[in-house]
PDB file of N, CA and C in Angstrom:
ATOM      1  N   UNK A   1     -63.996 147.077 139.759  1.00  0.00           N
ATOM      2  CA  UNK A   1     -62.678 147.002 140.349  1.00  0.00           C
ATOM      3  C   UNK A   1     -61.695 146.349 139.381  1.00  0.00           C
ATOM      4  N   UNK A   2     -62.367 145.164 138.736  1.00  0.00           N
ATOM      5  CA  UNK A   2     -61.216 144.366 138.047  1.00  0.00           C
ATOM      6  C   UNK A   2     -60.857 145.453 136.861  1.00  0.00           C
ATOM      7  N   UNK A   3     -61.500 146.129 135.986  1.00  0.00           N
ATOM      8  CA  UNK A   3     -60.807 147.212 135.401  1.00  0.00           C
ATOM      9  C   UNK A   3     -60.297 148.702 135.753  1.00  0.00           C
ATOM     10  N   UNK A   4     -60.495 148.789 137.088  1.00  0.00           N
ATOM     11  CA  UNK A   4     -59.570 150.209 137.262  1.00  0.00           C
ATOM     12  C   UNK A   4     -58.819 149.980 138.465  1.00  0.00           C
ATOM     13  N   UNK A   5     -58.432 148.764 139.112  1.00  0.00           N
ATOM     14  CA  UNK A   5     -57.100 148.552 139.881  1.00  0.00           C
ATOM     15  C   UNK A   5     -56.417 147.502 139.658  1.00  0.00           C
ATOM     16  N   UNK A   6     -55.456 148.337 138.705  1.00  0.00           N
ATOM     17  CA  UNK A   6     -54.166 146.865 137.768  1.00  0.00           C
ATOM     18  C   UNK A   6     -54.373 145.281 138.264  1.00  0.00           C
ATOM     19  N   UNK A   7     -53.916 145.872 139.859  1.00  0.00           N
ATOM     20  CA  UNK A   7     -53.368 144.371 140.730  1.00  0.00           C
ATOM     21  C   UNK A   7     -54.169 143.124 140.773  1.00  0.00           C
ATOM     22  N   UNK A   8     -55.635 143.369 140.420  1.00  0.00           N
ATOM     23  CA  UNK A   8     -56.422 142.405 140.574  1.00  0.00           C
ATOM     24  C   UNK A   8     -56.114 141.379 138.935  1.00  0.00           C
ATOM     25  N   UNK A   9     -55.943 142.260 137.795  1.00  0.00           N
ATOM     26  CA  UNK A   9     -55.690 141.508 136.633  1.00  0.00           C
ATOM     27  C   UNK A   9     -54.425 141.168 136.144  1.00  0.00           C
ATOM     28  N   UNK A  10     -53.313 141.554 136.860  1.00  0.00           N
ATOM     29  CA  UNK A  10     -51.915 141.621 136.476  1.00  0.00           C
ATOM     30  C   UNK A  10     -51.399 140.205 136.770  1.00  0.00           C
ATOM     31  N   UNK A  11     -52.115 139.826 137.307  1.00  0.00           N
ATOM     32  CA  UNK A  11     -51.429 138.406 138.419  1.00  0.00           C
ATOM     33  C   UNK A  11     -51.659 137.170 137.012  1.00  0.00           C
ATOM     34  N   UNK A  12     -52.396 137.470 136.517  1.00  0.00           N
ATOM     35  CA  UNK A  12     -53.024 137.132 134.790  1.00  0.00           C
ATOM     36  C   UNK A  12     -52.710 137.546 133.893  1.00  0.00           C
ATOM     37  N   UNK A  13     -51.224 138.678 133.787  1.00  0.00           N
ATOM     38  CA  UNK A  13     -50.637 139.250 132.728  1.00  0.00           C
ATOM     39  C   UNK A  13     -51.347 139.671 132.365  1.00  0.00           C
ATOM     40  N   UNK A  14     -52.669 140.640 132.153  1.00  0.00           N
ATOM     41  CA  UNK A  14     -53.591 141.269 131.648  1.00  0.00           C
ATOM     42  C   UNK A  14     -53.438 142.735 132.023  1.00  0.00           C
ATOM     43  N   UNK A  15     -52.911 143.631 131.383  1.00  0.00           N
ATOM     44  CA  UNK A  15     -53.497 144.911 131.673  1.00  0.00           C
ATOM     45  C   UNK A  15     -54.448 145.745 131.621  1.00  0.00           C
ATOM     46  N   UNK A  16     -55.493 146.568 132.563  1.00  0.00           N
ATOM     47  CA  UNK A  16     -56.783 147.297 132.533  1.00  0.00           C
ATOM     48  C   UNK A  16     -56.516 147.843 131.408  1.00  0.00           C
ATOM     49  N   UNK A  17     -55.601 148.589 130.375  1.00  0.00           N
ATOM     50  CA  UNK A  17     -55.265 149.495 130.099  1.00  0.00           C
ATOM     51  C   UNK A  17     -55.900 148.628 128.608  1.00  0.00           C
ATOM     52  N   UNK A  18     -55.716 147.406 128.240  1.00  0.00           N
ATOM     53  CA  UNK A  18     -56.192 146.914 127.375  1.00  0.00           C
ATOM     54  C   UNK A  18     -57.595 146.543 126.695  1.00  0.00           C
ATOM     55  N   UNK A  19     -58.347 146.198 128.203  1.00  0.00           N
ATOM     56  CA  UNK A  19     -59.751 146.284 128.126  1.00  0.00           C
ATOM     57  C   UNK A  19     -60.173 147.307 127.044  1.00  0.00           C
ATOM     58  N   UNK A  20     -61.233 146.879 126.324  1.00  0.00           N
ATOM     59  CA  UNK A  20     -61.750 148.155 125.511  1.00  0.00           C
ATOM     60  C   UNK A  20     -63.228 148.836 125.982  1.00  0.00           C
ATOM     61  N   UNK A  21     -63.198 148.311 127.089  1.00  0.00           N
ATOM     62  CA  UNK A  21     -64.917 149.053 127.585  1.00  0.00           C
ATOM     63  C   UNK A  21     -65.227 148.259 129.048  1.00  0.00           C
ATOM     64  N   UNK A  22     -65.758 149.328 129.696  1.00  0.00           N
ATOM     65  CA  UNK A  22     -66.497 148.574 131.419  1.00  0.00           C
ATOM     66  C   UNK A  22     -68.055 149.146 130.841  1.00  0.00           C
ATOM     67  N   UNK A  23     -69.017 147.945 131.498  1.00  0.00           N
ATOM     68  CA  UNK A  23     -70.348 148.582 131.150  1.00  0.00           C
ATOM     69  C   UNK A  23     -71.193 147.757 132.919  1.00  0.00           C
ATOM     70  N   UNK A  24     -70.619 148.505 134.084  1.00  0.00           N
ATOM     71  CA  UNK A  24     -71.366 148.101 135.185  1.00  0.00           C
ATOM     72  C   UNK A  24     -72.365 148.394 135.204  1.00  0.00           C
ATOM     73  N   UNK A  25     -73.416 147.571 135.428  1.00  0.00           N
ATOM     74  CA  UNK A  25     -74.766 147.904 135.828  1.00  0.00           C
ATOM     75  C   UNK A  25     -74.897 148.211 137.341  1.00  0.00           C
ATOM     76  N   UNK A  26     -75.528 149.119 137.712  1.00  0.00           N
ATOM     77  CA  UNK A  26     -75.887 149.727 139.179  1.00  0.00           C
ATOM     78  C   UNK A  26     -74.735 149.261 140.014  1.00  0.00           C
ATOM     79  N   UNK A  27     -73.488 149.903 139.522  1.00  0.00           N
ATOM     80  CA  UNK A  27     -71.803 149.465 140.855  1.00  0.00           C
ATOM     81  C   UNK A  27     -72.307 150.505 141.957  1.00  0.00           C
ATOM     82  N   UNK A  28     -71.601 149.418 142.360  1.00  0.00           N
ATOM     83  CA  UNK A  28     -70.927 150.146 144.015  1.00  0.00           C
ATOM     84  C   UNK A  28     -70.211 150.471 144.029  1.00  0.00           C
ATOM     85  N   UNK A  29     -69.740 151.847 143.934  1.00  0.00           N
ATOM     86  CA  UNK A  29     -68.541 152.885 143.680  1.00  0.00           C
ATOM     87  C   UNK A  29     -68.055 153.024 144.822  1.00  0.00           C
ATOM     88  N   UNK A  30     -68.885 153.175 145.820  1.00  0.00           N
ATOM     89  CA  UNK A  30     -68.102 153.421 147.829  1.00  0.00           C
ATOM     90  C   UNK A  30     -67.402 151.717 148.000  1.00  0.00           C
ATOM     91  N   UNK A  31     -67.408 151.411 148.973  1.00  0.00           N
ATOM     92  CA  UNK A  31     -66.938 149.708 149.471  1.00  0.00           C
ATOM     93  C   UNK A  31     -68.428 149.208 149.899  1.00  0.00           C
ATOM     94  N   UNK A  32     -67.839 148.061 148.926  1.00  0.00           N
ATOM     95  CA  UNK A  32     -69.029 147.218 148.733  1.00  0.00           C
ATOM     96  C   UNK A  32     -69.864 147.336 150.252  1.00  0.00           C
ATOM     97  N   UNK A  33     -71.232 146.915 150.352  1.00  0.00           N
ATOM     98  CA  UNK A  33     -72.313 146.492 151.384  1.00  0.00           C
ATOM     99  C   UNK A  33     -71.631 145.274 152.007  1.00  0.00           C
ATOM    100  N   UNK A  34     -71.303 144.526 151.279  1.00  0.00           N
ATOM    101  CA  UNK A  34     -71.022 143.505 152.243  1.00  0.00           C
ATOM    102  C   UNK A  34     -69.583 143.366 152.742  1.00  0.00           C
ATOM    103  N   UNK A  35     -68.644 144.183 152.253  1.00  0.00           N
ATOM    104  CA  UNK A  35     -67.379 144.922 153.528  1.00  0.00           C
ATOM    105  C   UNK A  35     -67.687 145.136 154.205  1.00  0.00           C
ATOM    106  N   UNK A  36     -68.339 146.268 154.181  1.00  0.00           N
ATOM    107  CA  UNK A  36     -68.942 147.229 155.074  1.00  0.00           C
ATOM    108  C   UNK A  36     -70.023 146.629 156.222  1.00  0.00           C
ATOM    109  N   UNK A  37     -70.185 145.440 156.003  1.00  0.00           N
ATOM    110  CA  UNK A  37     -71.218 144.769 156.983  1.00  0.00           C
ATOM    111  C   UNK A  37     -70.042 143.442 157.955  1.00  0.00           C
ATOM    112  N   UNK A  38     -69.088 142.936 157.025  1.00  0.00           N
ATOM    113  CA  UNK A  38     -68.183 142.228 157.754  1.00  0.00           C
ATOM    114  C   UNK A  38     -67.517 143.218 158.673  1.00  0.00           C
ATOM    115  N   UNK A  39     -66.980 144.818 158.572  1.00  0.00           N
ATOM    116  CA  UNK A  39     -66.303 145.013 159.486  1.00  0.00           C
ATOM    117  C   UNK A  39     -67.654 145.751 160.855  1.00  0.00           C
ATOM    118  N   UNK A  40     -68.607 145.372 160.192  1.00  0.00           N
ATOM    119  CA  UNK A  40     -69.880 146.150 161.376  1.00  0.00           C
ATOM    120  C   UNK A  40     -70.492 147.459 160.925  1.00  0.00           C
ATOM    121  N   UNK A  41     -70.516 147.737 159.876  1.00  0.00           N
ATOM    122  CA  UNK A  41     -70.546 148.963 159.840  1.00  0.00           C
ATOM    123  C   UNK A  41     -71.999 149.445 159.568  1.00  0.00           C
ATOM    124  N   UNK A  42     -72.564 150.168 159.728  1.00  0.00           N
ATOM    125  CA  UNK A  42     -73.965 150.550 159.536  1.00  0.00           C
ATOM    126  C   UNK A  42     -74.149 151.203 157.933  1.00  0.00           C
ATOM    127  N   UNK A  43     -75.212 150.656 157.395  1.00  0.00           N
ATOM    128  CA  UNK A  43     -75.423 151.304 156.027  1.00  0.00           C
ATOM    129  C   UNK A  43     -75.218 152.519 155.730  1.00  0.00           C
ATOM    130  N   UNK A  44     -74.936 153.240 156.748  1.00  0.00           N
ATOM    131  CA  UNK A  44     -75.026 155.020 157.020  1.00  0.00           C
ATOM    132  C   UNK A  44     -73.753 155.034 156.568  1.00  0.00           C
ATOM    133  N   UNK A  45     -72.520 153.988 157.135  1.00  0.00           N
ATOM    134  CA  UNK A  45     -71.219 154.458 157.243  1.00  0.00           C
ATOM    135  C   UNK A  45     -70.722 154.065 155.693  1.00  0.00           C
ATOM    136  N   UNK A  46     -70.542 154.844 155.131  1.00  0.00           N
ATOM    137  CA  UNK A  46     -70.330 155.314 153.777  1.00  0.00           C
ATOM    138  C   UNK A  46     -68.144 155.094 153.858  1.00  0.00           C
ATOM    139  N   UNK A  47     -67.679 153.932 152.993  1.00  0.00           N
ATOM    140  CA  UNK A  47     -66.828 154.041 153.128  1.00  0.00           C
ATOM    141  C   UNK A  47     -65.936 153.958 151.442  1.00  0.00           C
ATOM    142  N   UNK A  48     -64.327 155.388 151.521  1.00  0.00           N
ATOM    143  CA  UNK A  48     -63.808 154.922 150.167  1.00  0.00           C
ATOM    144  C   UNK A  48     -62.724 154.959 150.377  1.00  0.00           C
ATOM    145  N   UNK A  49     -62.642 153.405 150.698  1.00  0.00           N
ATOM    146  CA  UNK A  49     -61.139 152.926 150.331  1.00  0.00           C
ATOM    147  C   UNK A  49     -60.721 152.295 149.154  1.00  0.00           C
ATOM    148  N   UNK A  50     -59.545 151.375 149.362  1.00  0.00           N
ATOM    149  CA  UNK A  50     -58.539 150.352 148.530  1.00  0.00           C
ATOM    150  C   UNK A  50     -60.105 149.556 148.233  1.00  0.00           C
ATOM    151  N   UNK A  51     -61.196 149.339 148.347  1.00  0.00           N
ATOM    152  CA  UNK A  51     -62.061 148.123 147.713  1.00  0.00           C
ATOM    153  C   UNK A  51     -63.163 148.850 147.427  1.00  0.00           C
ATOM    154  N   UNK A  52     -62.691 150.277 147.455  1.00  0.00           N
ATOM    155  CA  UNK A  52     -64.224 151.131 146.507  1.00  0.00           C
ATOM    156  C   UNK A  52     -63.650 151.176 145.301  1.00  0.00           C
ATOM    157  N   UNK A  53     -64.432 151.378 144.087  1.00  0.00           N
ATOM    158  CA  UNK A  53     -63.569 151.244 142.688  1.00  0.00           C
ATOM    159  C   UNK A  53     -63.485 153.033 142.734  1.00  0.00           C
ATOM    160  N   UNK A  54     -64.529 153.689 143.901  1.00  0.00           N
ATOM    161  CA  UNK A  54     -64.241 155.284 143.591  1.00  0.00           C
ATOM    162  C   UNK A  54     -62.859 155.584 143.642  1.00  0.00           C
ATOM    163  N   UNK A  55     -61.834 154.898 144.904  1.00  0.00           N
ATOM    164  CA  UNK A  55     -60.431 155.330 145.059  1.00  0.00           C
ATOM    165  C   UNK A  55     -59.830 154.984 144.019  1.00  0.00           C
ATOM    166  N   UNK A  56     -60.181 154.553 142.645  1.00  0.00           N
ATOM    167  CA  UNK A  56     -59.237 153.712 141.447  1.00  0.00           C
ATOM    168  C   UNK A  56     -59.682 154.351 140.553  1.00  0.00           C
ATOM    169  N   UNK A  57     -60.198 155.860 140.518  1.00  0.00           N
ATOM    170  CA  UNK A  57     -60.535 156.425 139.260  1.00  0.00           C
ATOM    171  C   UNK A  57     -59.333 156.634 138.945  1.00  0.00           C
ATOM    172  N   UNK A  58     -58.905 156.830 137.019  1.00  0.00           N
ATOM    173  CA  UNK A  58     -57.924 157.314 136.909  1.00  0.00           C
ATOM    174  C   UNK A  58     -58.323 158.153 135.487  1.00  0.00           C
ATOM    175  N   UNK A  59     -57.833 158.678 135.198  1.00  0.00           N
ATOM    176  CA  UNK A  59     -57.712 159.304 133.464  1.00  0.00           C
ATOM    177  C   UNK A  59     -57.689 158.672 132.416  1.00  0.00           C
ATOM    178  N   UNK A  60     -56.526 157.524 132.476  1.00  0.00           N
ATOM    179  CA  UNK A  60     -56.649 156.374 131.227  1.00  0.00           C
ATOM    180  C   UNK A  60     -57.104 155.361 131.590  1.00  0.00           C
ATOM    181  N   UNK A  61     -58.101 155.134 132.533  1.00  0.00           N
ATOM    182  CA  UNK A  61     -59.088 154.025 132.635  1.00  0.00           C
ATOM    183  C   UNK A  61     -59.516 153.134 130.909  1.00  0.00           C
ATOM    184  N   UNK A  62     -60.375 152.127 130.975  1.00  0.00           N
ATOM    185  CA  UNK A  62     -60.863 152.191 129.838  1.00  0.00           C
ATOM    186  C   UNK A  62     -62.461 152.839 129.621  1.00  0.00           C
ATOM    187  N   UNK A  63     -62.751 153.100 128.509  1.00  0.00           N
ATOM    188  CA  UNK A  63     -63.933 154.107 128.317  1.00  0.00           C
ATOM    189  C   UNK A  63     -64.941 152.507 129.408  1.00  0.00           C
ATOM    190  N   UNK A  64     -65.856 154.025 129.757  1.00  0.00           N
ATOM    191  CA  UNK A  64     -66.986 153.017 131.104  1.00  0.00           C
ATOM    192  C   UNK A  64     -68.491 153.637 130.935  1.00  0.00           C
ATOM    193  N   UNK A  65     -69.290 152.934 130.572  1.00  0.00           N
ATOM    194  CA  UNK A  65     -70.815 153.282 130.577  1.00  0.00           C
ATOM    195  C   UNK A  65     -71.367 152.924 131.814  1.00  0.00           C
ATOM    196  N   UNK A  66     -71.761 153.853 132.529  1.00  0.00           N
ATOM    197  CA  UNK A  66     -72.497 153.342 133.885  1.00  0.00           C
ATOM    198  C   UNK A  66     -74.364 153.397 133.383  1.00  0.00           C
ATOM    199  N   UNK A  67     -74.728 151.879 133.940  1.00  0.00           N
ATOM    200  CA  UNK A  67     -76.126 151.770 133.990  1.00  0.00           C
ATOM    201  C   UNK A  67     -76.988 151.873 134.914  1.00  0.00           C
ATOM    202  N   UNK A  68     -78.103 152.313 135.335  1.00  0.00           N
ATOM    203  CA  UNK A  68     -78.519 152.281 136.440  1.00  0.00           C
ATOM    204  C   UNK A  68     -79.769 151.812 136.332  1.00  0.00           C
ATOM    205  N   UNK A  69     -80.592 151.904 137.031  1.00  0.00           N
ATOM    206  CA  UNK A  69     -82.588 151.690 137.235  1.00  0.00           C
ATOM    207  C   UNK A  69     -82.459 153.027 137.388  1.00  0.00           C
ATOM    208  N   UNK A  70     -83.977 153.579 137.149  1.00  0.00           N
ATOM    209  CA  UNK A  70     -84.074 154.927 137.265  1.00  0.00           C
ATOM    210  C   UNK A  70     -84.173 155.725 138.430  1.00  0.00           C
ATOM    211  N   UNK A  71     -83.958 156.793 138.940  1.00  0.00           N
ATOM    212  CA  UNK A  71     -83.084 157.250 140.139  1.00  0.00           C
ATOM    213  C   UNK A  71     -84.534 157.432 141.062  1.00  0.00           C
ATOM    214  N   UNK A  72     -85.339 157.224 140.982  1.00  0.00           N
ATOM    215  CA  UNK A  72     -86.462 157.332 141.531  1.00  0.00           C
ATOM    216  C   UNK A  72     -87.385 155.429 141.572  1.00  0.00           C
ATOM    217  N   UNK A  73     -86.506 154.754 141.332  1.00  0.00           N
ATOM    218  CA  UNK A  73     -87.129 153.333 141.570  1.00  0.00           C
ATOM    219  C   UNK A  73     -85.696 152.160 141.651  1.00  0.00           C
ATOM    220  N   UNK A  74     -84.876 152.899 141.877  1.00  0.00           N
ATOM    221  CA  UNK A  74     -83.285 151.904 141.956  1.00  0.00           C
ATOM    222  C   UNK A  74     -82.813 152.071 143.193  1.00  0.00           C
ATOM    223  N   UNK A  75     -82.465 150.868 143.797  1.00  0.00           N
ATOM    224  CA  UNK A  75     -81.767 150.793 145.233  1.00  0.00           C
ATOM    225  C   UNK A  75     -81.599 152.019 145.932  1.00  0.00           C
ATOM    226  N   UNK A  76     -81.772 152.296 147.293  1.00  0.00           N
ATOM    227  CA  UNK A  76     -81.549 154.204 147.924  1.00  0.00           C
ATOM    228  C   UNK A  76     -79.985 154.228 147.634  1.00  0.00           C
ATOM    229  N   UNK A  77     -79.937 155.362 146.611  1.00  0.00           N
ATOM    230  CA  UNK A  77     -78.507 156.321 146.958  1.00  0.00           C
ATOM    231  C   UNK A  77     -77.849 155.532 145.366  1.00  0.00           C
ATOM    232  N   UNK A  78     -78.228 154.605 144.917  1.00  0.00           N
ATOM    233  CA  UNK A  78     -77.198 154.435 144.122  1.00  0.00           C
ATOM    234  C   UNK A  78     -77.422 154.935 142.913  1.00  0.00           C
ATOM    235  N   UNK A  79     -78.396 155.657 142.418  1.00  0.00           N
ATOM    236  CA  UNK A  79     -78.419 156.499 141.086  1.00  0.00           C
ATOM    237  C   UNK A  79     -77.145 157.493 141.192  1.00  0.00           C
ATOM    238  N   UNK A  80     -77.081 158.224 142.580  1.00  0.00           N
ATOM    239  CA  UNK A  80     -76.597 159.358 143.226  1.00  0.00           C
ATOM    240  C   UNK A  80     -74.607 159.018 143.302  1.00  0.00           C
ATOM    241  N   UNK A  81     -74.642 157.274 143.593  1.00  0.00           N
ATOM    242  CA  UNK A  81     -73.126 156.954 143.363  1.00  0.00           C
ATOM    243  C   UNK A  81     -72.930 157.085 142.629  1.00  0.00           C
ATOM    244  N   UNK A  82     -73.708 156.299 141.250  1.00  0.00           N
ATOM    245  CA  UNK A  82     -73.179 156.444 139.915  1.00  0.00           C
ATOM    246  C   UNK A  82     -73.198 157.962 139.685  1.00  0.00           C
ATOM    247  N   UNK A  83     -73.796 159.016 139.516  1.00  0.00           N
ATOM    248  CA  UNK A  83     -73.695 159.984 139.340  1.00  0.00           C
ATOM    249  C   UNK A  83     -72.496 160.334 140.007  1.00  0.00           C
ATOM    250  N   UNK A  84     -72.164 160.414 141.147  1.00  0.00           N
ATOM    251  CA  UNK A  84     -70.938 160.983 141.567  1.00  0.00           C
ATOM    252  C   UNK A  84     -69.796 160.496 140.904  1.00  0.00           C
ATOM    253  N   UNK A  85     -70.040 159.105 140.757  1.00  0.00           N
ATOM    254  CA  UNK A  85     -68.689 158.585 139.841  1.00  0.00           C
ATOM    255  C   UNK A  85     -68.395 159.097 138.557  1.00  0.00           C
ATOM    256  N   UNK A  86     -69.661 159.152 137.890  1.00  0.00           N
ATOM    257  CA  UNK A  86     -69.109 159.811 136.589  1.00  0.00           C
ATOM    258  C   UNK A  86     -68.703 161.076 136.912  1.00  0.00           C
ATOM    259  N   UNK A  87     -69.741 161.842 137.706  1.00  0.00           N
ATOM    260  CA  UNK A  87     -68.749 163.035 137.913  1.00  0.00           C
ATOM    261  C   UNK A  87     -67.057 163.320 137.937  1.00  0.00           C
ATOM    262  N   UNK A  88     -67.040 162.205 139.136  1.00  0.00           N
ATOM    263  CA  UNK A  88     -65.811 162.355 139.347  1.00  0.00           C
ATOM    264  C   UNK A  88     -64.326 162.498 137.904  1.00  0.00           C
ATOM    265  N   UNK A  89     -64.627 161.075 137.305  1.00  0.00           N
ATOM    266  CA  UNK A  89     -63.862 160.347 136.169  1.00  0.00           C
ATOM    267  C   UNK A  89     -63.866 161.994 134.997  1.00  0.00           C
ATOM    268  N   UNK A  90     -65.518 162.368 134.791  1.00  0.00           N
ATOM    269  CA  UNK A  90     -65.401 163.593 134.119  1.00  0.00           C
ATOM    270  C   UNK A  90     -64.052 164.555 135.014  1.00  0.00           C
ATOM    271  N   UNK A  91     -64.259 165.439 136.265  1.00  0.00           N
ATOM    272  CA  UNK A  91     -63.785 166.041 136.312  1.00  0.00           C
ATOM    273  C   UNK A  91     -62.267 166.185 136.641  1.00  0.00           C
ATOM    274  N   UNK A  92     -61.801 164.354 136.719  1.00  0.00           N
ATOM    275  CA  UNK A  92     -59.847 164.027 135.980  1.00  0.00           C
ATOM    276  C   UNK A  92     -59.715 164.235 134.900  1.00  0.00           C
ATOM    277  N   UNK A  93     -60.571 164.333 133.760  1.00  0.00           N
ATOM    278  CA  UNK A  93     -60.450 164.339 132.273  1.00  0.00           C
ATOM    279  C   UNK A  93     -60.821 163.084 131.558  1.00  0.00           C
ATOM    280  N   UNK A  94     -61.554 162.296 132.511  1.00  0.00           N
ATOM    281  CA  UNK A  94     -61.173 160.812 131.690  1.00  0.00           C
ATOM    282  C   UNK A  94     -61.866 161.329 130.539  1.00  0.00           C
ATOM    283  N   UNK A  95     -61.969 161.295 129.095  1.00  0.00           N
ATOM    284  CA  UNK A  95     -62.341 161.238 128.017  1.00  0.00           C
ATOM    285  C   UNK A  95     -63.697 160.468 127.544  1.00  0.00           C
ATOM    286  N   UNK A  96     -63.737 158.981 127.688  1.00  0.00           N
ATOM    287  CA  UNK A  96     -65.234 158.232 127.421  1.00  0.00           C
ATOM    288  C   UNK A  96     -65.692 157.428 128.554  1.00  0.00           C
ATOM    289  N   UNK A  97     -66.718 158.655 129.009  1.00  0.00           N
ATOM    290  CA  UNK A  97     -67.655 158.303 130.420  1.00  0.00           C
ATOM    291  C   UNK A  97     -68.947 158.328 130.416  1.00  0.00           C
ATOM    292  N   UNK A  98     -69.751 157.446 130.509  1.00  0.00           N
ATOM    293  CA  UNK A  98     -71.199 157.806 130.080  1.00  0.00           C
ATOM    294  C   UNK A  98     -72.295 157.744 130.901  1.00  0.00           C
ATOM    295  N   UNK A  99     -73.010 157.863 131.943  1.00  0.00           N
ATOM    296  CA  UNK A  99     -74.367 157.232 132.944  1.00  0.00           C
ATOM    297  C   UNK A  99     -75.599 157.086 131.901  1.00  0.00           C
ATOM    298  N   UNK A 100     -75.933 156.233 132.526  1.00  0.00           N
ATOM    299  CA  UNK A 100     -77.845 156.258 131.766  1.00  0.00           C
ATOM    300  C   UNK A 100     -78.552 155.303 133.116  1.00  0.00           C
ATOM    301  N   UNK A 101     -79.768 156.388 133.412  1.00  0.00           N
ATOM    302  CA  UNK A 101     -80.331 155.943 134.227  1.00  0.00           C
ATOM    303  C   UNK A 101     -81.393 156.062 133.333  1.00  0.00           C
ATOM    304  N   UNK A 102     -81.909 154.382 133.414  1.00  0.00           N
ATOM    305  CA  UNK A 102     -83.296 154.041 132.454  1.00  0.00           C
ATOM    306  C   UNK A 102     -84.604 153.990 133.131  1.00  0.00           C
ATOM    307  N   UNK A 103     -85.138 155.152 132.629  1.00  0.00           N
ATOM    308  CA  UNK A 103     -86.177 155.597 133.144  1.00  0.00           C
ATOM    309  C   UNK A 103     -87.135 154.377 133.573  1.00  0.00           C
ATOM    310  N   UNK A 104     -88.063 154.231 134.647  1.00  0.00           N
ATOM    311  CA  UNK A 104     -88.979 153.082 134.364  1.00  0.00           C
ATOM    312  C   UNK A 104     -88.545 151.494 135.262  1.00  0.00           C
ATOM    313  N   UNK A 105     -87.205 151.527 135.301  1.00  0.00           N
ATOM    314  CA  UNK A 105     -86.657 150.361 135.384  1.00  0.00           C
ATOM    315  C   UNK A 105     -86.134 150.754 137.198  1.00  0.00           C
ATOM    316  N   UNK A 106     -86.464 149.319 137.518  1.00  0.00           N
ATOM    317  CA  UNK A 106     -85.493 149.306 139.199  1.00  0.00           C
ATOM    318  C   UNK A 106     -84.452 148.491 138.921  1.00  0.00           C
ATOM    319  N   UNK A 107     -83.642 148.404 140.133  1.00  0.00           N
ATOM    320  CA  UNK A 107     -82.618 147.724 140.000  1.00  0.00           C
ATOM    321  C   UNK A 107     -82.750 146.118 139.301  1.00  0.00           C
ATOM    322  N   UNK A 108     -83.777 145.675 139.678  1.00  0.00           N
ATOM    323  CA  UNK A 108     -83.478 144.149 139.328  1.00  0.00           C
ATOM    324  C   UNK A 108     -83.780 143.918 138.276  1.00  0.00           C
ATOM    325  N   UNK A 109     -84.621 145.120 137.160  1.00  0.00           N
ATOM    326  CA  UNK A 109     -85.105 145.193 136.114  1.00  0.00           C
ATOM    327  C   UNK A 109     -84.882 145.804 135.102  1.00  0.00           C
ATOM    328  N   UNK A 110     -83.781 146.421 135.751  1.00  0.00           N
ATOM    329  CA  UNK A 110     -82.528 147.215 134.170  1.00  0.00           C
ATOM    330  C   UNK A 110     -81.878 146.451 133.206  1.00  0.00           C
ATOM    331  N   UNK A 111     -81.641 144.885 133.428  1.00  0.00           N
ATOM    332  CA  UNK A 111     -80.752 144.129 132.923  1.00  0.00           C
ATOM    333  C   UNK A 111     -80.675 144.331 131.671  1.00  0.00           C
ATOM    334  N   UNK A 112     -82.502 143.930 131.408  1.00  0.00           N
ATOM    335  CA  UNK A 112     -83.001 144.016 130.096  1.00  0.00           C
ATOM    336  C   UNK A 112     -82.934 144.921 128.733  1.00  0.00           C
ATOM    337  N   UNK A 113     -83.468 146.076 129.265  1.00  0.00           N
ATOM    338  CA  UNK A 113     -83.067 147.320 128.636  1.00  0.00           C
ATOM    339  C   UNK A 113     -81.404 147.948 128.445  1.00  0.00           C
ATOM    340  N   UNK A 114     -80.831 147.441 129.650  1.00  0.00           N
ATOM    341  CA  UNK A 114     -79.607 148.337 129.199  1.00  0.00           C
ATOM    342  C   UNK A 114     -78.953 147.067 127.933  1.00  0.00           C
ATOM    343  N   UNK A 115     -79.187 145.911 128.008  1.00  0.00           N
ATOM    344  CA  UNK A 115     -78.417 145.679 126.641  1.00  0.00           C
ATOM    345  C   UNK A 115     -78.710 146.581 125.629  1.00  0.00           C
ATOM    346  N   UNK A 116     -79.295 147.404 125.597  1.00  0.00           N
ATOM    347  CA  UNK A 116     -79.852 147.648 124.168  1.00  0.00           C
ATOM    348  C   UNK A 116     -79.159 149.390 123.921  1.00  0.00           C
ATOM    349  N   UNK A 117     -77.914 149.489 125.072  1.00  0.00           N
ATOM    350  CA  UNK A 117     -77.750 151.037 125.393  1.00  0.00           C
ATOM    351  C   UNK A 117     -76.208 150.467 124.073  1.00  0.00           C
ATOM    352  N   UNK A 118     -76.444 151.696 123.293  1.00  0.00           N
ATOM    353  CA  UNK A 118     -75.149 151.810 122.629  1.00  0.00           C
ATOM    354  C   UNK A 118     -74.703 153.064 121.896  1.00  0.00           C
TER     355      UNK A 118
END
């Protein structure tokens, strides 16, 4: 979020636009789990608003490597966000978008390996 919706870094004279790289490990591209649990909502209820970073894709984002655990041992559904996200960012044009889902690795155990993604 803090690099693809201005308002959160502006208040700090900082523009996203300056950042030179996002490298989230396993994001939450819909609204966060724990929104989604303050307003009641059931894990089912899949929500994208103003506090999903999905509604803040833009074109001149800064270039973003998404990391994941591998899509067959990482949290349910979130290989499948990140995938949709890059999709998405690809199909505005953003220019430098990357996923890597590391084979082998679950969520709590990607940390390691993805330093080493470049």
């Amino acid at each position: 979020m803090l690099g693809l919706d201005k308002s959160y870094l502006y208040t700090y004279g900082i523009d996203t636009d300056d950042i030179a790289g996002l490298i989230p490990y396993g994001v939450h591209t819909i609204t966060h789990f724990m929104v989604r649990s303050k307003l009641v909502l059931k894990w089912k209820d899949v929500r994208v608003d103003k506090m999903s970073p999905l509604a803040h894709i833009r074109k001149d984002a800064p270039p973003i490597i998404l990391i994941t655990g591998d899509r067959k041992l990482e949290l349910y559904g979130k290989y499948e966000e990140n995938a949709y996200f890059w999709r998405m960012f690809k199909s505005i044009g953003h220019p430098l978008v990357e996923l890597y889902g590391l084979e082998g690795y679950n969520h709590g155990d990607m940390a390691q390996p993805a330093r080493y993604i470049y």
